[in-house]
Protein backbone atom coordinates (compact mmCIF):
# COMPACT_ATOMS: atom_id res chain seq x y z
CA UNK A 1 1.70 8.68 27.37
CA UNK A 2 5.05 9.27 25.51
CA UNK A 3 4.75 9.94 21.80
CA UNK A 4 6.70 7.56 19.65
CA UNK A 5 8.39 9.16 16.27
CA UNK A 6 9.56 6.78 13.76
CA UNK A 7 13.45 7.85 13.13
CA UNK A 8 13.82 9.75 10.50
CA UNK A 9 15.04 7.95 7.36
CA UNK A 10 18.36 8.79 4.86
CA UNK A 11 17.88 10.75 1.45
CA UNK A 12 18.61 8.20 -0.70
CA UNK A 13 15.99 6.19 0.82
CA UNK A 14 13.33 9.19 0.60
CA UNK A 15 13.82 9.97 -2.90
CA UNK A 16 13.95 5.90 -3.42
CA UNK A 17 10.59 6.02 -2.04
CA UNK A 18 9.18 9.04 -4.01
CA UNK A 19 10.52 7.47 -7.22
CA UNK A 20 8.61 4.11 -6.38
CA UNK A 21 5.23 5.88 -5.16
CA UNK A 22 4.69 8.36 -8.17
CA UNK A 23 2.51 7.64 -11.65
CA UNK A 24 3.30 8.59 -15.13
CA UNK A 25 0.20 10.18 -16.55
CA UNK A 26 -1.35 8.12 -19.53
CA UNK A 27 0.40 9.67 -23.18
CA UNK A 28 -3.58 10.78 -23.88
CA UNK A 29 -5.02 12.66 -21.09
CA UNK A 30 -8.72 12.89 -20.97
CA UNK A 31 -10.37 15.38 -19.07
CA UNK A 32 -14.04 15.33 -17.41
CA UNK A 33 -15.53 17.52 -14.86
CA UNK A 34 -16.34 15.95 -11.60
CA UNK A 35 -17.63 17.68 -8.86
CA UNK A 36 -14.64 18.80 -5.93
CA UNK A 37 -16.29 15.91 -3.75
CA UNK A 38 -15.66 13.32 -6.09
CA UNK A 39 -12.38 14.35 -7.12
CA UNK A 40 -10.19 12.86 -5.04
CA UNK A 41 -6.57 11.00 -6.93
CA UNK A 42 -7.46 13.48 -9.91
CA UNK A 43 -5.38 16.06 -11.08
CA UNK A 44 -6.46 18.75 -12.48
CA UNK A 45 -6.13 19.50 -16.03
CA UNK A 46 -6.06 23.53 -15.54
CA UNK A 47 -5.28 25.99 -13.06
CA UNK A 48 -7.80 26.61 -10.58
CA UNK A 49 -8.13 29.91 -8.63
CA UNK A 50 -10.58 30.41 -5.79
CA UNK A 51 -13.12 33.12 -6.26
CA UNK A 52 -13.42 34.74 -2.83
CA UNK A 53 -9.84 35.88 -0.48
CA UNK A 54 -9.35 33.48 2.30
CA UNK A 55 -8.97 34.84 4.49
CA UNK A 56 -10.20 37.79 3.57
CA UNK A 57 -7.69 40.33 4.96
CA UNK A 58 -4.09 39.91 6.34
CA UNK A 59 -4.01 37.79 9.46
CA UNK A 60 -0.44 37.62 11.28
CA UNK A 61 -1.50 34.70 12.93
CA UNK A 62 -2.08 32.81 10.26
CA UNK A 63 0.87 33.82 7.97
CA UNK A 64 3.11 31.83 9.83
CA UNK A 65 5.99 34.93 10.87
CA UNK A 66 8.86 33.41 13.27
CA UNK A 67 11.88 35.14 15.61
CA UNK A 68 14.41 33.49 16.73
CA UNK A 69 15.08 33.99 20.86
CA UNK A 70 18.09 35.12 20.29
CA UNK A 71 17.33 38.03 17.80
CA UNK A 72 14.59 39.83 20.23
């Protein structure tokens, strides 16, 4: 089955589209806490750091490194 990609469309029309889709935040933010399953269409109101390292040492495969063919 042959994939079908929708074309990609011009800048003007991308930024057009990001323009339309965001929200102001209200002029009074109020904050609550909410537990992480409940939270989603928030934003949150602080930095949040995660306690533990994931992963939890350096992993090559995961980091994402590229070569180009014609540099090897």
């Amino acid at each position: 089955m042959a994939a079908h990609f929708k074309p990609l469309m011009p800048l003007d029309d991308a930024w057009s589209a990001l323009h339309t889709a965001l929200q102001a935040l209200p002029a009074r933010v109020l904050t609550e806490a909410v537990d992480s399953m409940d939270a989603l269409g928030r934003v949150l109101a602080e930095p949040l750091c995660s306690t533990v390292a994931v992963p939890p040492a350096d992993n090559a495969a995961m980091d994402g490194y590229a070569v180009r063919a014609a540099d090897c």
